[in-house]
Each structure stands twice: as structure tokens, then as C-alpha cells.
Protein backbone atom coordinates (compact mmCIF):
# COMPACT_ATOMS: atom_id res chain seq x y z
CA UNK A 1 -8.90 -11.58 3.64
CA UNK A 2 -5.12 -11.37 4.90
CA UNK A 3 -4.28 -13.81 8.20
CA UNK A 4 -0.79 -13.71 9.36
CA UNK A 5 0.42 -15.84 11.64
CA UNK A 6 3.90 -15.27 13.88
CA UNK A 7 6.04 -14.92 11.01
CA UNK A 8 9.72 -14.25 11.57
CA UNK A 9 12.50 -12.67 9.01
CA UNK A 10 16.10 -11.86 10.24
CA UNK A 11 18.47 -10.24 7.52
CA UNK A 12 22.24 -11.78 7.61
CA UNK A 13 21.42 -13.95 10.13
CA UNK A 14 25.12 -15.23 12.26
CA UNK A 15 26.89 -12.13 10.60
CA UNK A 16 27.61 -9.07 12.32
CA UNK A 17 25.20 -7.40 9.91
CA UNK A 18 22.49 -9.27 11.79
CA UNK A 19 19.41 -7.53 11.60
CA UNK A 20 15.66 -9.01 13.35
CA UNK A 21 13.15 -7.02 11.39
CA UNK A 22 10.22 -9.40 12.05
CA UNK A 23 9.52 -10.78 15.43
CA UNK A 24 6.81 -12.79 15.62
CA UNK A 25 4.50 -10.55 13.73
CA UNK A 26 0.28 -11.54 13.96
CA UNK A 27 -2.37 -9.42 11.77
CA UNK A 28 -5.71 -10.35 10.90
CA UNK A 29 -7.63 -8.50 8.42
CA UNK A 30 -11.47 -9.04 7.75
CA UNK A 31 -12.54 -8.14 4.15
CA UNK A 32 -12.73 -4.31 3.39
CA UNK A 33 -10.60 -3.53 6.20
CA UNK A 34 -8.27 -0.54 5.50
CA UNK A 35 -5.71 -0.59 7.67
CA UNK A 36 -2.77 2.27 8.61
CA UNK A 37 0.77 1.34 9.34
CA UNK A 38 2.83 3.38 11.53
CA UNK A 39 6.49 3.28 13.25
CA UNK A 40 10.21 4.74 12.80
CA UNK A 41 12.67 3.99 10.97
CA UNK A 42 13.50 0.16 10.78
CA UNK A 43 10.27 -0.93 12.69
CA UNK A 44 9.78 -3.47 10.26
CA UNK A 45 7.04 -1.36 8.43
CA UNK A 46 8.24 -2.11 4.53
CA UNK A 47 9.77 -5.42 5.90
CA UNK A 48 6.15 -6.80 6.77
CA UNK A 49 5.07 -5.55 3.28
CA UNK A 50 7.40 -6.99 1.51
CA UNK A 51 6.47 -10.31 3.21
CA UNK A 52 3.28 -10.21 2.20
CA UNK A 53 4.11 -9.72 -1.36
CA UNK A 54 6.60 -12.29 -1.32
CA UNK A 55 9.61 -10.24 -2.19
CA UNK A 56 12.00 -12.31 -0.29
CA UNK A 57 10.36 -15.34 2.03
CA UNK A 58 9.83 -15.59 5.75
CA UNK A 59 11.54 -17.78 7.95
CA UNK A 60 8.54 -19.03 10.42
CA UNK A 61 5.20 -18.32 10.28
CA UNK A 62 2.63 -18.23 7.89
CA UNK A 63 0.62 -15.84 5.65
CA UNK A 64 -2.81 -16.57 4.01
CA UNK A 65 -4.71 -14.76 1.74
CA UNK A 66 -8.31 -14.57 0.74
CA UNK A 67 -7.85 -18.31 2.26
CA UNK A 68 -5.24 -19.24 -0.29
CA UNK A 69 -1.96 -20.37 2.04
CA UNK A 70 0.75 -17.61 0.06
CA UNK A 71 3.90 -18.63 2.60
CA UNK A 72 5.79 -20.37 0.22
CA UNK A 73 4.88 -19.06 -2.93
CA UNK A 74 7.32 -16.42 -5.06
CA UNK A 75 6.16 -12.88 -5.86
CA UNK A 76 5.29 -13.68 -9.38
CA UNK A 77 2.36 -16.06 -7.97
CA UNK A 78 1.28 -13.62 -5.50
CA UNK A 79 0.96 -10.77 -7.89
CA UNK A 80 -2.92 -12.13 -8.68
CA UNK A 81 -4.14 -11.14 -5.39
CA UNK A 82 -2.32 -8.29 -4.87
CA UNK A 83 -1.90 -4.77 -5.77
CA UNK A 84 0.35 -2.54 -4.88
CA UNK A 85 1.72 0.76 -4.89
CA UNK A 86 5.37 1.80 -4.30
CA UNK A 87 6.59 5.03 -2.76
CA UNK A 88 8.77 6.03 -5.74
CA UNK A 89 6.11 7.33 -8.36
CA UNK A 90 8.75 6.49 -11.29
CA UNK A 91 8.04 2.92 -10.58
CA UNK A 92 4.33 1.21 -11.87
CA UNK A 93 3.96 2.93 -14.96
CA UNK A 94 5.48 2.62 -18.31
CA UNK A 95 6.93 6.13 -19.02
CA UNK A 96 7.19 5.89 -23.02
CA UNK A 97 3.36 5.03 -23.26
CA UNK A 98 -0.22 6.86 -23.54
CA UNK A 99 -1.55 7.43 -20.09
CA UNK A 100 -4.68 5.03 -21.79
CA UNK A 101 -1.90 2.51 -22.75
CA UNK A 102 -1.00 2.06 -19.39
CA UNK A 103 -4.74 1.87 -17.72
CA UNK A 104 -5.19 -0.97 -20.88
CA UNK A 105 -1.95 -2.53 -19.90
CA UNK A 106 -3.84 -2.97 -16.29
CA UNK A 107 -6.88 -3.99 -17.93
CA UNK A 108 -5.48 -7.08 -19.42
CA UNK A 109 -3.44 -8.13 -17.12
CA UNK A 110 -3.52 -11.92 -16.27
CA UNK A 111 -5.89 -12.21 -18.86
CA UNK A 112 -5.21 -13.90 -22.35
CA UNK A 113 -4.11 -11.91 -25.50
CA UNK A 114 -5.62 -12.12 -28.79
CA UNK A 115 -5.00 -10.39 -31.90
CA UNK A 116 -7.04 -7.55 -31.55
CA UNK A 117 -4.90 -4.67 -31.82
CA UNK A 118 -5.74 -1.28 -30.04
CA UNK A 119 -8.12 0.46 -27.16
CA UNK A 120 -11.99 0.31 -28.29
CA UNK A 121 -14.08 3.21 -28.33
CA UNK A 122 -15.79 1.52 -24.93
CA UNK A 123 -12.34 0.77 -23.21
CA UNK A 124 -11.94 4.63 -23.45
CA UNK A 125 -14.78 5.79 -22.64
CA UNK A 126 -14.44 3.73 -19.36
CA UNK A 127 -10.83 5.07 -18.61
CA UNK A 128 -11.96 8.09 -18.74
CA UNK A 129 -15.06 7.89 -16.22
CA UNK A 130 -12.04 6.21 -14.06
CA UNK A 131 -9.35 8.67 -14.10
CA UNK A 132 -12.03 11.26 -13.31
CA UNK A 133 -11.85 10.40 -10.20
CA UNK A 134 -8.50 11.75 -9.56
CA UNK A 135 -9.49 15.06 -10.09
CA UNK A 136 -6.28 15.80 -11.54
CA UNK A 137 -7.68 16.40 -15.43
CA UNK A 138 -6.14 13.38 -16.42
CA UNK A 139 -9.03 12.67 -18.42
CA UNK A 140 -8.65 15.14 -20.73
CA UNK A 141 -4.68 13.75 -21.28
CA UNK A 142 -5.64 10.44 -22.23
CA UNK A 143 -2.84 10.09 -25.05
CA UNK A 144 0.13 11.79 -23.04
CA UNK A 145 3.07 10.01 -22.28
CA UNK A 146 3.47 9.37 -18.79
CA UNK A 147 6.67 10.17 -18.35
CA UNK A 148 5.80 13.60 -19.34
CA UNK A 149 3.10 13.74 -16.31
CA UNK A 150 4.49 14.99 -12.54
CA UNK A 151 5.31 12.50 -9.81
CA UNK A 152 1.72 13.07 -8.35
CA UNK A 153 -0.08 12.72 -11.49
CA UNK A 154 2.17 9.17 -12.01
CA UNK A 155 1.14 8.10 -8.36
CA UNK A 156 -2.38 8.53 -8.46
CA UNK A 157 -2.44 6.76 -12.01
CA UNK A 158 -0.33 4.03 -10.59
CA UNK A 159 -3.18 3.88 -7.94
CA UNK A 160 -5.67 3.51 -10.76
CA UNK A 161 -3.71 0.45 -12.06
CA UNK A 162 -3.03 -0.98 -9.18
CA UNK A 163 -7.05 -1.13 -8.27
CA UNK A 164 -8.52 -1.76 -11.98
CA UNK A 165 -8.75 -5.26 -11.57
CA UNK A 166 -10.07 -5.15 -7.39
CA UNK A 167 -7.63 -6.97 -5.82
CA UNK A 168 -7.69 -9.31 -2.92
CA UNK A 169 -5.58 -7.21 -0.83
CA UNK A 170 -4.09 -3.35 -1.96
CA UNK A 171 -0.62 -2.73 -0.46
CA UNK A 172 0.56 1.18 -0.13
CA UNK A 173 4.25 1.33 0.56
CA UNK A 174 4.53 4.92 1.72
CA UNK A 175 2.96 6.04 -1.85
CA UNK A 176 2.47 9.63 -1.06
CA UNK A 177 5.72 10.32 0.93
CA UNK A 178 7.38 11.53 -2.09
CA UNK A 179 4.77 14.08 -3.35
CA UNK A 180 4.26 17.55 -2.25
CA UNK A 181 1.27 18.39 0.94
CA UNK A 182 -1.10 19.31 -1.51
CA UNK A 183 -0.88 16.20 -4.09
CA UNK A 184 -0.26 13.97 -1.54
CA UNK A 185 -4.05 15.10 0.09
CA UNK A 186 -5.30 14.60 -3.38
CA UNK A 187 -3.58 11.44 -3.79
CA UNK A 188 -5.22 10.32 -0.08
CA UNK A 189 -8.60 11.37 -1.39
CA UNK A 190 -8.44 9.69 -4.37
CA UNK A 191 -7.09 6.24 -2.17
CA UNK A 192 -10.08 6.87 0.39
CA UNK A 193 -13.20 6.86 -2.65
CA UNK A 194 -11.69 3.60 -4.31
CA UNK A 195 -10.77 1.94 -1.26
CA UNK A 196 -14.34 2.73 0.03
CA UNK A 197 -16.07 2.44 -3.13
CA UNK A 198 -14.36 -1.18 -4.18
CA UNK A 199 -14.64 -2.68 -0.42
CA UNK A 200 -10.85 -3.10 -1.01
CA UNK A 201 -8.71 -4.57 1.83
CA UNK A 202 -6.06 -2.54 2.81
CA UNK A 203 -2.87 -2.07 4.33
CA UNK A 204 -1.25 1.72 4.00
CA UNK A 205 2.41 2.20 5.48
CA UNK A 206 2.64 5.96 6.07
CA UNK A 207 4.97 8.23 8.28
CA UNK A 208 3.12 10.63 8.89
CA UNK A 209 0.31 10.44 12.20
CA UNK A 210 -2.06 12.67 11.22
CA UNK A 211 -2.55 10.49 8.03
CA UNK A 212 -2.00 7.77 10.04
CA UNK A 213 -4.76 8.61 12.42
CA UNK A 214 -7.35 10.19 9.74
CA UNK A 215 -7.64 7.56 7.05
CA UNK A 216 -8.47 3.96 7.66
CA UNK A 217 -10.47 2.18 10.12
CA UNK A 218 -7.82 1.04 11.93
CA UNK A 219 -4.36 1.67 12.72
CA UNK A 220 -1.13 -0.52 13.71
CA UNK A 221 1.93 0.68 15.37
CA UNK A 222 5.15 -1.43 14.76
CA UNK A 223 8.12 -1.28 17.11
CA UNK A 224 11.51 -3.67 16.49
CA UNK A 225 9.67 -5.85 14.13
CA UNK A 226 6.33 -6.70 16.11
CA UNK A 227 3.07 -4.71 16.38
CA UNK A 228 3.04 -2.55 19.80
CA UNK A 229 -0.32 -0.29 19.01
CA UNK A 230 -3.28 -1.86 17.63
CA UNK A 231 -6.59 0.23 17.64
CA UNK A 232 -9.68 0.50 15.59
CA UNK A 233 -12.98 1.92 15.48
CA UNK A 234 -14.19 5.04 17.53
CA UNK A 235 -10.94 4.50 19.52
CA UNK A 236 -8.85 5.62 16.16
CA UNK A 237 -11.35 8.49 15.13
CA UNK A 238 -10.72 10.15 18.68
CA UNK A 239 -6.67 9.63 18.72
CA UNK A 240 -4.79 12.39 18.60
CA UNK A 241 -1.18 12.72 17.52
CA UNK A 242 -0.24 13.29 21.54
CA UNK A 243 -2.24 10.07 22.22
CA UNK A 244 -1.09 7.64 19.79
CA UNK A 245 2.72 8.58 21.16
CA UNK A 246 1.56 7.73 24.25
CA UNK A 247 0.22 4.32 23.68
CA UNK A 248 3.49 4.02 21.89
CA UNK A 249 5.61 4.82 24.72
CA UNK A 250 3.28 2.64 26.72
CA UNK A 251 3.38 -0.32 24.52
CA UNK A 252 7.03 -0.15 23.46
CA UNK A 253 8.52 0.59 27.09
CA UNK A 254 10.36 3.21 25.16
CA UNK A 255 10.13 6.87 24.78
CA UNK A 256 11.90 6.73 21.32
CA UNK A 257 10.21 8.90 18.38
CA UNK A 258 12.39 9.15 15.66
CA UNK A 259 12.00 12.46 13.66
CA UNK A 260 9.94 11.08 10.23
CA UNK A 261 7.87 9.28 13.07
CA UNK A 262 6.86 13.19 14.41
CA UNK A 263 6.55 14.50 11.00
CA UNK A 264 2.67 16.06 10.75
């Protein structure tokens, strides 16, 4: 569902400023995969993400999904295949509308407009069944603003839109680093039932290693821009948080843990 093949991306390339964030990066992702994504600060974490989703282009390589070659094309094309969810909860959600505005909004995305104005009886009744799922009482709320909802309630209903229409591939920048322990678990949950109940392929960036190590069935390591830890199966469910810095230090000839890395 998601090959990537040595790409490269240097920031301010000949300048002082010069900045490698992908070296020669490699990922293959079989359909359904969900797959964690782990490292310090300026690993190349968000910078791999953003590649994917075509935010700014790569300068070698190439990246392929669902079999379609993406490499050259802009964001805008991309968008079809992927969805994604940003670790600011402000962002994915239209504050001034109905919490059922914005799941419609979703809905029709991509798809052609007609005249028919409004949310059918039918449309509702299936936003609700969704957003019960998020065990956050949403469903009750259907016609409150969003931007009268809390960060964690925005999040896990920018989830929801993000997965309505079963992407290709899901992308999770980080999207529960900004919430409190206890919405952020809820948040998880909720990720964990769609991801497993749509087959959805996956790729979560998180900090933390417990999160890391607990969701997914697999997880990547990234070190100066290139993947040092890659493990999967019963290898991940047995990890522990002692472990995986180990294989770090290991694989990165380093013993450099930055402090967000340790967090958890």
C-alpha cells in the first residue's frame, strides 16, 4: 500500500542553514499495516510525513502508493489517498460549523455537489452510529459548534473525518501529543477500533515509547533522517521501553535520548 524507495530531502541545501533530514529513507508497507514512528527531535519523523503527503517534494527517490507512483505529484493530488491527522487539534475541523456539518463536509468530499441542500434523516442517523465510537458523547452534540468542543473532543472528530471515506494510507502526525493522558488514551482507543476495524494502513508518529511500543504491529525508529530500528510482530509486543533504547543505541552507534524521546 505505501513503497518508498531511498528518498532524499535536504533543507537550504549550500547555505549554512543546511539541514539533511532525509537520508536515504526505505519503508514498505503491506495493506492494513499500522505502523509506529519513533525518534528525537529532528530525526526526520514529520519530515518523512510530510513527504509522503507531498507538502514540499523530495529530491531522490521515489514514493508509491496503493501502486499509483505519488513522487512528483503536489499535495492537492495526493489528498485522495490520504488522510491525515495533524498534532494541533485546531487544525481539520471547521470551528463555526455543527459537529454533523463537519462529518457531512467529510462525507462529500471529492465527490460531486448537487443542489440538494442539507443532512438527510439517514446521513444522521449514520453520524451518529460513527461518532459513538469515540465514547466521548459526541453523539448526543450533533448540532454544536466545534469550536465550542475541547481539543480532545476536536481530535478524535478530526480522526472521524479523516477515516470516513477509508483511505489508502492514514497519516498521524503526533495527533495526541497535545491532549491531556487521559484523552489522549481515549483518543488511542478510538485510532486502534477504526484502524482495526477499516484494515486501514497506517503510519503514527508519536513521542512517546510506551505508545510507541503498545499500538501498532510494527514499529520504526528514525535517527538523522534514516530508519535505525525496525521491528514487528511478537518482537514489538515483548519490547520494553529499556529494550527499544537499546536497539537504538545499538543501531544508531549513539547513546543520545533526547528528553521528549524518554517521555512515558
Amino acid at each position: 500500500m505505501l513503497d518508498i524507495q531511498n528518498i532524499r530531502k535536504t533543507f537550504n541545501a549550500g547555505t549554512v542553514n543546511e539541514k539533511r533530514a532525509l537520508n536515504g529513507v526505505s519503508l514498505h508497507l503491506n495493506e492494513g499495516d499500522f505502523v509506529t514512528v519513533i525518534g528525537g527531535n529532528g530525526a526526520g519523523k514529520s519530515t518523512l510525513l510530510n513527504a509522503v503527503a507531498g507538502v514540499w517534494p523530495v529530491d531522490e527517490g521515489s514514493i508509491t502508493i496503493g501502486g499509483v507512483d505519488v513522487t512528483r505529484l503536489p499535495e492537492y493530488k495526493r489528498a485522495k489517498y490520504i488522510g491525515r491527522v495533524f498534532q494541533d487539534p485546531m487544525m481539520g475541523t471547521a470551528a463555526t460549523m455543527q459537529i454533523e456539518e463537519n462529518l457531512a463536509l467529510a462525507a462529500r468530499r471529492g465527490k460531486s455537489r448537487t443542489l440538494r441542500s442539507g443532512i438527510t434523516k439517514t446521513e444522521r442517523e449514520e453520524y451518529r452510529e460513527m461518532l459513538k465510537i469515540l465514547d466521548l458523547g459526541l453523539e448526543d452534540r450533533m448540532t454544536t459548534k466545534v469550536g465550542l468542543l475541547s481539543g480532545g473532543q476536536r481530535q478524535a472528530l478530526t480522526l472521524l473525518m479523516a477515516t470516513l471515506q477509508k483511505p489508502q494510507l492514514l497519516l498521524l502526525d503526533e495527533h495526541t501529543a497535545a491532549l491531556d493522558p487521559k484523552t489522549a488514551a481515549k483518543v488511542l482507543d478510538a485510532t486502534e477500533k477504526i484502524v482495526g476495524r477499516d484494515n486501514l494502513t497506517t503510519l503514527m508518529i508519536t513521542h512517546n515509547m510506551r505508545d510507541a511500543i503498545a499500538h501498532g504491529n510494527r514499529l520504526i525508529m528514525m535517527y538523522e533522517g534514516r530508519i535505525v530500528v525496525d521491528v514487528s510482530g511478537e518482537e514489538k509486543q515483548k519490547l520494553t521501553v529499556e529494550q527499544l533504547l537499546e536497539l537504538f543505541s545499538k543501531a544508531s552507534g549513539s547513546d543520545e535520548a533526547d528528553d521528549k524521546l524518554l517521555l512515558g
